[in-house]
Protein backbone atom coordinates (compact mmCIF):
# COMPACT_ATOMS: atom_id res chain seq x y z
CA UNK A 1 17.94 49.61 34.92
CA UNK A 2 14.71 48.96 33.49
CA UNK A 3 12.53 47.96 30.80
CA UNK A 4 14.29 51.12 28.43
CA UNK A 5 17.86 50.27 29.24
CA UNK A 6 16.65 46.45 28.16
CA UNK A 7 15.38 47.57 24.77
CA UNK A 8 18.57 49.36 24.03
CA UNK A 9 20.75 47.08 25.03
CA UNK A 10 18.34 44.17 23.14
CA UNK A 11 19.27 46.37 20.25
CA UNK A 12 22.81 46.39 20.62
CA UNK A 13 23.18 43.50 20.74
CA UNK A 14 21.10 42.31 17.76
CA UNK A 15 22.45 44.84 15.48
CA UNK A 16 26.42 44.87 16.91
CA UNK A 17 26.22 40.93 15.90
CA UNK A 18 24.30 42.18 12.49
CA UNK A 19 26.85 44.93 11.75
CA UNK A 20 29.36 42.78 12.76
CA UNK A 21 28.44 39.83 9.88
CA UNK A 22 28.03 42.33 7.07
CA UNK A 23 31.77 44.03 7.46
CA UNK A 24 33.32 40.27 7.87
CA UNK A 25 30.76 39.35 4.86
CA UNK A 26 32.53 42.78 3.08
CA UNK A 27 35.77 42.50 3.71
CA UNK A 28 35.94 38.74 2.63
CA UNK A 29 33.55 39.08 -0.33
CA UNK A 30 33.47 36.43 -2.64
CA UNK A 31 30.07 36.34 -3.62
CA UNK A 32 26.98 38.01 -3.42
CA UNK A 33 25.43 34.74 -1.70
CA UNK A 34 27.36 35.39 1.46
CA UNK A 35 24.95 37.68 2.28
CA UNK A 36 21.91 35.39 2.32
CA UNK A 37 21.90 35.71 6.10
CA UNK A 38 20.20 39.29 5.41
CA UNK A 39 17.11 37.02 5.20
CA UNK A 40 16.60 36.95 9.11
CA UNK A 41 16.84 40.48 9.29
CA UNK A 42 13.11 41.09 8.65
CA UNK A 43 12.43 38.82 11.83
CA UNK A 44 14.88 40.75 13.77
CA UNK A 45 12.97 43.75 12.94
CA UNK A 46 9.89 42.03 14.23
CA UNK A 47 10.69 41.06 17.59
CA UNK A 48 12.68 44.43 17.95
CA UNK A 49 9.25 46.27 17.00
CA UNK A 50 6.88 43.63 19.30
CA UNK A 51 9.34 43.79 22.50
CA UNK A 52 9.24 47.54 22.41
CA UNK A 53 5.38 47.40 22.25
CA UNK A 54 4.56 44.92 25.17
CA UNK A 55 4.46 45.86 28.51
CA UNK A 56 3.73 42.72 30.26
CA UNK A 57 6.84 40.58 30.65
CA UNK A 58 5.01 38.08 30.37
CA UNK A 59 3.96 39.14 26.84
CA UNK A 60 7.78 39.50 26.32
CA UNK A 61 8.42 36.43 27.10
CA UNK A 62 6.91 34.95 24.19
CA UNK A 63 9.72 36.55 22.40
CA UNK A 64 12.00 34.84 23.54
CA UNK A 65 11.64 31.27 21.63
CA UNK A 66 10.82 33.65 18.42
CA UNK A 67 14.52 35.69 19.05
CA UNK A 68 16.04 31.87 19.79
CA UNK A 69 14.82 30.41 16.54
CA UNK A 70 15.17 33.66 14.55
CA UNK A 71 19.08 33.96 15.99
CA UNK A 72 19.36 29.88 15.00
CA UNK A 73 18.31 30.82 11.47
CA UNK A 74 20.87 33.74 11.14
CA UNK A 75 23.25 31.39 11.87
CA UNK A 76 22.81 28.71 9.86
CA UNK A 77 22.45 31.15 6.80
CA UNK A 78 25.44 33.09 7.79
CA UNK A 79 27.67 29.31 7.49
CA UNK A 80 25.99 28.58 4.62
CA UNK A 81 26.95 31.47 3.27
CA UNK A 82 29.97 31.26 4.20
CA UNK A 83 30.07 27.69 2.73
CA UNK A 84 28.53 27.89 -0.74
């Protein structure tokens, strides 16, 4: 499909499990601190931006530990959120 289809579907996937976090965040509010996952989101933005500039996959592929760690990170803050 190609290096276009990849970026979109990159995308959609990032920002489905983003979308995703905030309506289960809104629906069960309790706090304003279950939203401290937001803090990855700049990262997100980040990769997103360098992955649709490079166009060496090689270059890409130093993305990949960044997305890892970055997706780690939302995670953690999302259960701690979810915990505090």
């Amino acid at each position: 499909f190609g290096k276009s289809f990849g970026i979109k579907y990159h995308r959609f996937l990032v920002f489905g499990g983003l979308f995703s976090a905030i309506i289960y965040c809104a629906i069960n509010y309790q706090s304003i601190r279950q939203f401290i996952f937001l803090l990855a989101v700049p990262l997100l933005f980040q990769i997103g931006k360098g992955i649709k500039v490079e166009d060496e996959p090689k270059k890409i592929d130093t993305f990949l530990k960044k997305m890892a760690l970055t997706s780690l990170l939302f995670s953690v803050l999302f259960g701690l959120g979810l915990v505090i």
